[in-house]
PDB file of N, CA and C in Angstrom:
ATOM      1  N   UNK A   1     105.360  84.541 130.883  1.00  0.00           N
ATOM      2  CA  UNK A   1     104.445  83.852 131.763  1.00  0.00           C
ATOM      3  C   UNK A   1     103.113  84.595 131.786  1.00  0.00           C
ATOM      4  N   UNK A   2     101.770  83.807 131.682  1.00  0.00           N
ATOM      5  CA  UNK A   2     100.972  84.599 131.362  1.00  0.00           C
ATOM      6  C   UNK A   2     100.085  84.584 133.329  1.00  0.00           C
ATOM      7  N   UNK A   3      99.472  85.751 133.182  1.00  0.00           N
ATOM      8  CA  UNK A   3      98.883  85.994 134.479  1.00  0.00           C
ATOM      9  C   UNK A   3      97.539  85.576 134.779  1.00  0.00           C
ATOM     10  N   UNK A   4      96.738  84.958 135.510  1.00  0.00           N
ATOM     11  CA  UNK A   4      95.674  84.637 135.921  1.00  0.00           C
ATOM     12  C   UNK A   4      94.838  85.446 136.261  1.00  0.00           C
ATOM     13  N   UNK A   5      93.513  85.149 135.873  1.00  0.00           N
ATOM     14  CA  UNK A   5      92.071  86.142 135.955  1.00  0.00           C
ATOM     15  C   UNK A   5      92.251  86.699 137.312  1.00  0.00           C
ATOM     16  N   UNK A   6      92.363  86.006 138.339  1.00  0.00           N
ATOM     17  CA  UNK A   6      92.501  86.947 139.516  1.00  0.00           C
ATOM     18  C   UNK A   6      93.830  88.628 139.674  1.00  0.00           C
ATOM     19  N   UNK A   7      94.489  87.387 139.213  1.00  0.00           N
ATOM     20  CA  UNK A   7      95.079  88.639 139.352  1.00  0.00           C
ATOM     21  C   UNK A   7      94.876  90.507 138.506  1.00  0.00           C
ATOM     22  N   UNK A   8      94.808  89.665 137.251  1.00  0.00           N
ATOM     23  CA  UNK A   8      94.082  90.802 136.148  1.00  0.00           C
ATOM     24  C   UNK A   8      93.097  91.262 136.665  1.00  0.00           C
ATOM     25  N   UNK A   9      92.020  91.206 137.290  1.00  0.00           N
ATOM     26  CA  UNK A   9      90.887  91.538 138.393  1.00  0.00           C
ATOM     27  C   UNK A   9      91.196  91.835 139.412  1.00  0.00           C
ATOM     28  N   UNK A  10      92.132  91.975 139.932  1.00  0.00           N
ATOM     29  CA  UNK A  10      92.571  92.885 141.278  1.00  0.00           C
ATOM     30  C   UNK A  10      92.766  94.329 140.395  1.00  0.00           C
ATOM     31  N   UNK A  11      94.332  94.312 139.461  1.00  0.00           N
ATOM     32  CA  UNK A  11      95.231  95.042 138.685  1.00  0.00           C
ATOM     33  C   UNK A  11      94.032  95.836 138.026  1.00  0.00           C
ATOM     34  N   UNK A  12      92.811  95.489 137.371  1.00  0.00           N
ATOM     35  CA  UNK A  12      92.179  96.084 137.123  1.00  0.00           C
ATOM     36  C   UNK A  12      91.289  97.246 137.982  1.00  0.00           C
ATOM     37  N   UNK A  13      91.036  96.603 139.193  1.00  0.00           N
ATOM     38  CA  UNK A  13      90.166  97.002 140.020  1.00  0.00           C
ATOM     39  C   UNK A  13      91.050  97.938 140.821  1.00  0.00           C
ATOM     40  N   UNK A  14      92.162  97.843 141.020  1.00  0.00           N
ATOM     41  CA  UNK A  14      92.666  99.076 141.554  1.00  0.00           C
ATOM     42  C   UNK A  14      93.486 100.360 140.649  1.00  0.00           C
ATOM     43  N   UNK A  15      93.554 100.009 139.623  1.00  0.00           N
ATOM     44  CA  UNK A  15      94.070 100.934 138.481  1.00  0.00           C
ATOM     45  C   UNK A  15      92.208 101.995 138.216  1.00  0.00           C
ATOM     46  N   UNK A  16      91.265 101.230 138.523  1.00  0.00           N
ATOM     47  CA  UNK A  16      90.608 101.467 138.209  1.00  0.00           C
ATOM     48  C   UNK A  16      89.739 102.907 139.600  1.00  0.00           C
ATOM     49  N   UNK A  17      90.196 102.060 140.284  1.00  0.00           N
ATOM     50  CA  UNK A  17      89.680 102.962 141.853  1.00  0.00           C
ATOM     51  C   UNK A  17      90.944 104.537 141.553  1.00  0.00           C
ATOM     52  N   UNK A  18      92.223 104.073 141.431  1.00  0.00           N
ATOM     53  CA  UNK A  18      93.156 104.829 141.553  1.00  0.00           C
ATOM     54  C   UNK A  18      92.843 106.618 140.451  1.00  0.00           C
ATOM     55  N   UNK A  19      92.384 105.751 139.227  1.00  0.00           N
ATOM     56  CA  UNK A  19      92.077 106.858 138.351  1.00  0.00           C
ATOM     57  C   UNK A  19      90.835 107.651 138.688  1.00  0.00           C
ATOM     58  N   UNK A  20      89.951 106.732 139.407  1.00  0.00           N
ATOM     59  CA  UNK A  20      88.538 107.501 139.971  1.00  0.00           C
ATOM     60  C   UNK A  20      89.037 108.566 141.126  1.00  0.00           C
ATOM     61  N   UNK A  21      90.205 107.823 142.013  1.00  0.00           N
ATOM     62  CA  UNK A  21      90.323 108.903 142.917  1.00  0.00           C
ATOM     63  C   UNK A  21      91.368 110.137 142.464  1.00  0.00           C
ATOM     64  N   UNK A  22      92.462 109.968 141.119  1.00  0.00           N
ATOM     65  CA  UNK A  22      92.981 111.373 140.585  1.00  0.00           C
ATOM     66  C   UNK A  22      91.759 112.251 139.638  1.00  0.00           C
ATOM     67  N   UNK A  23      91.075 111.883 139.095  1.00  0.00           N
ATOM     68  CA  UNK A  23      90.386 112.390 138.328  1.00  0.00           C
ATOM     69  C   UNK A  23      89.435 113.291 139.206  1.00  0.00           C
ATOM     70  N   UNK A  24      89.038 112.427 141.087  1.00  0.00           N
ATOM     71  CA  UNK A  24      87.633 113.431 141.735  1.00  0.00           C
ATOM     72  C   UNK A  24      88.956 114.354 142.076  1.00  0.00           C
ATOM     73  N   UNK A  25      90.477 114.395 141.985  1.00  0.00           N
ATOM     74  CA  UNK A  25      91.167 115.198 143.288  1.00  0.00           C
ATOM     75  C   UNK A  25      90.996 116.359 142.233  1.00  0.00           C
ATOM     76  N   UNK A  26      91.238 116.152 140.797  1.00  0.00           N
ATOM     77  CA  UNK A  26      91.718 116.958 139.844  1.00  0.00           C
ATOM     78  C   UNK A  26      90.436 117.796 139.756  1.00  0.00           C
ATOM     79  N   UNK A  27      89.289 117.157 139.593  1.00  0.00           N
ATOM     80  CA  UNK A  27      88.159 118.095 139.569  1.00  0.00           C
ATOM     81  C   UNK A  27      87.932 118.826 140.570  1.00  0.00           C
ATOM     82  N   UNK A  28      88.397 118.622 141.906  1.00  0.00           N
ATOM     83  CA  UNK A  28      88.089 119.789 143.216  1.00  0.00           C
ATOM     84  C   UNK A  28      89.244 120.948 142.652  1.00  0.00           C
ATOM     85  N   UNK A  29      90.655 120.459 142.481  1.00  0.00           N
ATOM     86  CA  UNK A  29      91.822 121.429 142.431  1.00  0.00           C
ATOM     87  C   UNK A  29      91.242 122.436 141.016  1.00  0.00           C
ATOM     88  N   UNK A  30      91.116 121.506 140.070  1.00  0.00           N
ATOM     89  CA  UNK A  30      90.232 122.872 139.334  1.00  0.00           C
ATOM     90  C   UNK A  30      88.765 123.818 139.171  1.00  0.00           C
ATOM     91  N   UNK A  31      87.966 123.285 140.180  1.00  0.00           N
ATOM     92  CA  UNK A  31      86.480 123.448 140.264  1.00  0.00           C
ATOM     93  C   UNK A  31      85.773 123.030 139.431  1.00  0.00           C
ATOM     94  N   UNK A  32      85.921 122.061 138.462  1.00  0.00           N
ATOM     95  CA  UNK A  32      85.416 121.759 137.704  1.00  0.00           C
ATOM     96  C   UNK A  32      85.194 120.321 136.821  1.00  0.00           C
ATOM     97  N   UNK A  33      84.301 119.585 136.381  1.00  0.00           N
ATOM     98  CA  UNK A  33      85.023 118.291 136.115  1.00  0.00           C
ATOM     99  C   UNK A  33      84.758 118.341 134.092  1.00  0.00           C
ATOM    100  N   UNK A  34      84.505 119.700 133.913  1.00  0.00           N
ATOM    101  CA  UNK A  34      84.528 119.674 132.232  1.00  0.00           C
ATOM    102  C   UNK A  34      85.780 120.122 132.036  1.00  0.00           C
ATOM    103  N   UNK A  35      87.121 119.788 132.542  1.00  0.00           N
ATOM    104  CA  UNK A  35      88.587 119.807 131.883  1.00  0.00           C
ATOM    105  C   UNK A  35      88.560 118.477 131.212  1.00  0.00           C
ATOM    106  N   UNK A  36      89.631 118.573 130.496  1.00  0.00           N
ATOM    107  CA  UNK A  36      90.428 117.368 129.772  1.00  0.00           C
ATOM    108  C   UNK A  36      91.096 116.743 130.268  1.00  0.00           C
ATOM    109  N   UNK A  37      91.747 116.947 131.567  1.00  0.00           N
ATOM    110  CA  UNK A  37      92.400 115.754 132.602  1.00  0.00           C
ATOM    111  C   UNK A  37      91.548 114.838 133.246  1.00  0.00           C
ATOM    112  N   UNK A  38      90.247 115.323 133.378  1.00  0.00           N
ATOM    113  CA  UNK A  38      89.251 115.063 134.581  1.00  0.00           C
ATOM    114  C   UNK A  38      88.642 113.787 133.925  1.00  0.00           C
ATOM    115  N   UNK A  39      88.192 114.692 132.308  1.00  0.00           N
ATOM    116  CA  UNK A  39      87.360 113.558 131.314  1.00  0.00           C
ATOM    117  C   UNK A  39      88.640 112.559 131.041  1.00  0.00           C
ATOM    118  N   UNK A  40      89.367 112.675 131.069  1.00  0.00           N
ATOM    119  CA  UNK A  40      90.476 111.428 130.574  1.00  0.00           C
ATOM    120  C   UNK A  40      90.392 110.842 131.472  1.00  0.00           C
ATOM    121  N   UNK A  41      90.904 110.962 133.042  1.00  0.00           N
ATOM    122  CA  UNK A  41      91.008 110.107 133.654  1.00  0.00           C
ATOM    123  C   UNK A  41      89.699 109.243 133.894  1.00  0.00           C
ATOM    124  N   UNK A  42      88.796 109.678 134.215  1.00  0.00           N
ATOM    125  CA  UNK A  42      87.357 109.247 134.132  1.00  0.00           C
ATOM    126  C   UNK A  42      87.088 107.973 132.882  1.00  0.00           C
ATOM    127  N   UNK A  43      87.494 108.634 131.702  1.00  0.00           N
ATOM    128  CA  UNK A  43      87.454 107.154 130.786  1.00  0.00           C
ATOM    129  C   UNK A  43      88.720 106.226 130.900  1.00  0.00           C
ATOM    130  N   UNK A  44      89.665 106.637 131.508  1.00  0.00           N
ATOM    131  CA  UNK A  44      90.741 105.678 131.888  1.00  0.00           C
ATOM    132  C   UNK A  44      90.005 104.688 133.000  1.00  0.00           C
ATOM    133  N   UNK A  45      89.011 105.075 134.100  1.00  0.00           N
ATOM    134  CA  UNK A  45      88.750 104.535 134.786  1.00  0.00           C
ATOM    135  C   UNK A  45      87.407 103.567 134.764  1.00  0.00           C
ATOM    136  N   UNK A  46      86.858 103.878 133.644  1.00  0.00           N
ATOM    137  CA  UNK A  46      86.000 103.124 133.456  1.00  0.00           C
ATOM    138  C   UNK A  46      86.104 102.385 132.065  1.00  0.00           C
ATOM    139  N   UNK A  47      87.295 102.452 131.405  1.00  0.00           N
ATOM    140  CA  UNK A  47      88.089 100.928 130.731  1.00  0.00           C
ATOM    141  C   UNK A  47      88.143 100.061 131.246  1.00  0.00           C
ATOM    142  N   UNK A  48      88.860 100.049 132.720  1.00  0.00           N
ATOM    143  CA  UNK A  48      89.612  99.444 133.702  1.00  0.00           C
ATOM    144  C   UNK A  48      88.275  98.971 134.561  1.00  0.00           C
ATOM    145  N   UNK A  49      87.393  99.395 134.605  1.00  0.00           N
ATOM    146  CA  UNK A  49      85.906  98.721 135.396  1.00  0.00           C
ATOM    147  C   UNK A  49      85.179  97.781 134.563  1.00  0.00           C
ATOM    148  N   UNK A  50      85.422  98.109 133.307  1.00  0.00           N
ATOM    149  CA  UNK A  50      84.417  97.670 131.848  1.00  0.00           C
ATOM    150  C   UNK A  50      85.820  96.590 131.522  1.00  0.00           C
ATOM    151  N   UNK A  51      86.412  96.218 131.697  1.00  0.00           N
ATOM    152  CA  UNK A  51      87.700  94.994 131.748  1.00  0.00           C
ATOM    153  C   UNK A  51      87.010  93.952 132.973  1.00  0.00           C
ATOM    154  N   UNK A  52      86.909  94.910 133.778  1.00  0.00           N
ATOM    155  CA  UNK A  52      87.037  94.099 135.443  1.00  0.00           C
ATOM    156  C   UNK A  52      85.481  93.555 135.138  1.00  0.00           C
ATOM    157  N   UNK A  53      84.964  94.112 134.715  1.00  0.00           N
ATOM    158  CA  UNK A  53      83.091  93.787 134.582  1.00  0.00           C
ATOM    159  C   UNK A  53      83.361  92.199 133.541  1.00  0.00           C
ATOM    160  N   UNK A  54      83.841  91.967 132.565  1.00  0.00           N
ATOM    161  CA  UNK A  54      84.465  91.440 131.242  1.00  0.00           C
ATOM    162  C   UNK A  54      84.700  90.207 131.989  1.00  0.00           C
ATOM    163  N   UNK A  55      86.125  90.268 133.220  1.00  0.00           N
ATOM    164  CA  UNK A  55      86.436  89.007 133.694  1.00  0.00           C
ATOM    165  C   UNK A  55      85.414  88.363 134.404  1.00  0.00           C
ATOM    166  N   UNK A  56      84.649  89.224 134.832  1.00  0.00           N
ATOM    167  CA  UNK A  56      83.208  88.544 136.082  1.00  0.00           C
ATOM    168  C   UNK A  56      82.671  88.006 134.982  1.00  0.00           C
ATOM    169  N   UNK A  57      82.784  88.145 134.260  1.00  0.00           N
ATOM    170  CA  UNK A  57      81.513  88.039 133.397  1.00  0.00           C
ATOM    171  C   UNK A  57      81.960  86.783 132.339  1.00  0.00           C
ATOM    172  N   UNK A  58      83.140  86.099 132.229  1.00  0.00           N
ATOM    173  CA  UNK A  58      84.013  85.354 131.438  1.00  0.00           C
ATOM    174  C   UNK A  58      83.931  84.169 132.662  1.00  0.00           C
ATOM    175  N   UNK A  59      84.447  84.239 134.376  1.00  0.00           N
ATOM    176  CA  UNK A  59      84.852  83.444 135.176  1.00  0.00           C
ATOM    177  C   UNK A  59      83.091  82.924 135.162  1.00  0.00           C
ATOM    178  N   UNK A  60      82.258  83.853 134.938  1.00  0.00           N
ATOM    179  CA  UNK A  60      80.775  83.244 135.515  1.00  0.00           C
ATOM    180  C   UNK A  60      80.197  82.436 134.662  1.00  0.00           C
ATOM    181  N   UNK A  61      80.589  82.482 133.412  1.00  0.00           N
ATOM    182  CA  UNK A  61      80.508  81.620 131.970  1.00  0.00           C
ATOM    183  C   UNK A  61      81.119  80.467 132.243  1.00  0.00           C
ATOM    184  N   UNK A  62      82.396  80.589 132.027  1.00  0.00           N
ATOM    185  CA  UNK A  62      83.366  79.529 132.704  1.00  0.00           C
ATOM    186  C   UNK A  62      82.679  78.619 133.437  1.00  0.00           C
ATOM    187  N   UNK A  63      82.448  79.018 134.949  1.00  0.00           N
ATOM    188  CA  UNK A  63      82.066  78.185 136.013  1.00  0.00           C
ATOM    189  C   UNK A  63      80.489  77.673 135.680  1.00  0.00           C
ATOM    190  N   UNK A  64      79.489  78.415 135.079  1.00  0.00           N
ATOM    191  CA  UNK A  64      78.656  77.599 134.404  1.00  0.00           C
ATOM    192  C   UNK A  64      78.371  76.421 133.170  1.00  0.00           C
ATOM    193  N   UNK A  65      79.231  76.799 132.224  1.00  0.00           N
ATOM    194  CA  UNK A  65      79.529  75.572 131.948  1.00  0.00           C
ATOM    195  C   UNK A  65      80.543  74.235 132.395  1.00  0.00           C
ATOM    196  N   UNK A  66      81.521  74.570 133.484  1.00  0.00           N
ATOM    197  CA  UNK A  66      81.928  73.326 133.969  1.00  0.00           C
ATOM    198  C   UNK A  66      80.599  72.594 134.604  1.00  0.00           C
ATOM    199  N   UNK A  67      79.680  73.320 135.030  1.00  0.00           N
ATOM    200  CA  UNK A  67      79.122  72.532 135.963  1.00  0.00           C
ATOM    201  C   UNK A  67      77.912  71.971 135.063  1.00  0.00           C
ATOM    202  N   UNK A  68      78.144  72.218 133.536  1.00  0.00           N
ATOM    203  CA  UNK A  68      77.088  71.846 132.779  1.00  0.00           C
ATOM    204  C   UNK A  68      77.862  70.330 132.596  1.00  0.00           C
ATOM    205  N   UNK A  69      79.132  70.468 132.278  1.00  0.00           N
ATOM    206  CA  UNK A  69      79.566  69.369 131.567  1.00  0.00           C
ATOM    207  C   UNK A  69      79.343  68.242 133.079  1.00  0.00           C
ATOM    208  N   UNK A  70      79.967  68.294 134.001  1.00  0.00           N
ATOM    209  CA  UNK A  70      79.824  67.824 135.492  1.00  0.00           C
ATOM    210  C   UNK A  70      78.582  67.432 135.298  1.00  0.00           C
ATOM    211  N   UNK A  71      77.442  67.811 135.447  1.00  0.00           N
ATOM    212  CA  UNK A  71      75.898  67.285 135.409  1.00  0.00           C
ATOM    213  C   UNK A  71      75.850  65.970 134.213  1.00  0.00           C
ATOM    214  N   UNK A  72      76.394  66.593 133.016  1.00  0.00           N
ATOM    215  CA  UNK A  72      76.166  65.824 131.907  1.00  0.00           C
ATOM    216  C   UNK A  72      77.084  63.826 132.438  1.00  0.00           C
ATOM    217  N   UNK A  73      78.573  64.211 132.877  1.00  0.00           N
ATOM    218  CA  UNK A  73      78.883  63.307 133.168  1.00  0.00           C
ATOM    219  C   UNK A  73      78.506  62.402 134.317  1.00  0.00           C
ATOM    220  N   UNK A  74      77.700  62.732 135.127  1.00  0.00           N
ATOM    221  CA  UNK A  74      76.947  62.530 135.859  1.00  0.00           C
ATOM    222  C   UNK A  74      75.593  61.281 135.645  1.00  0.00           C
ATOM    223  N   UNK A  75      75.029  62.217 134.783  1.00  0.00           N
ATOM    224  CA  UNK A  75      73.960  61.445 134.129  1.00  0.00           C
ATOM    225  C   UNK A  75      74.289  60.875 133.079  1.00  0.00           C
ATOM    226  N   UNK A  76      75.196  60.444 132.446  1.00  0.00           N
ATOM    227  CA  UNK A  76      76.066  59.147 132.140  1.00  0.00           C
ATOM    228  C   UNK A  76      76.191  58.183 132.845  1.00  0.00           C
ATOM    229  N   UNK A  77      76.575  58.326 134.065  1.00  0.00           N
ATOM    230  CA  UNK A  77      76.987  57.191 134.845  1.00  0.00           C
ATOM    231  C   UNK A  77      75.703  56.225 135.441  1.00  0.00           C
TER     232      UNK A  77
END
């Protein structure tokens, strides 16, 4: 069963918050944010934003052209 943009846009958006908030805990516990856990999680978390950015950006396409075709059938009638 396949899953709907909303939902993939939540799943994204909190996978995405989640890694922002291990990655700031990891950089206080080591003083530092030039480790290799810190930088990983950090690009884990901004996959997961750059996805979530992707669906806004797909639903806003979407909803502009329905409302192209809508106009068009419109001015047909």
């Amino acid at each position: 069963m396949r899953q709907g943009s909303n939902f993939m846009a939540f799943f994204y958006a909190i996978f995405g918050i989640l890694f922002m908030y291990l990655a700031y805990s990891n950089s206080i516990e080591a003083g530092t944010v030039f480790n290799f856990w810190t930088i990983l999680l950090t690009l884990f978390a901004a996959v997961d934003f750059y996805r979530l950015y992707l669906i806004f950006r797909f639903r806003m396409a979407a909803k502009k052209m329905i409302k192209k075709e809508q106009e068009k059938k419109d001015d047909k009638k």
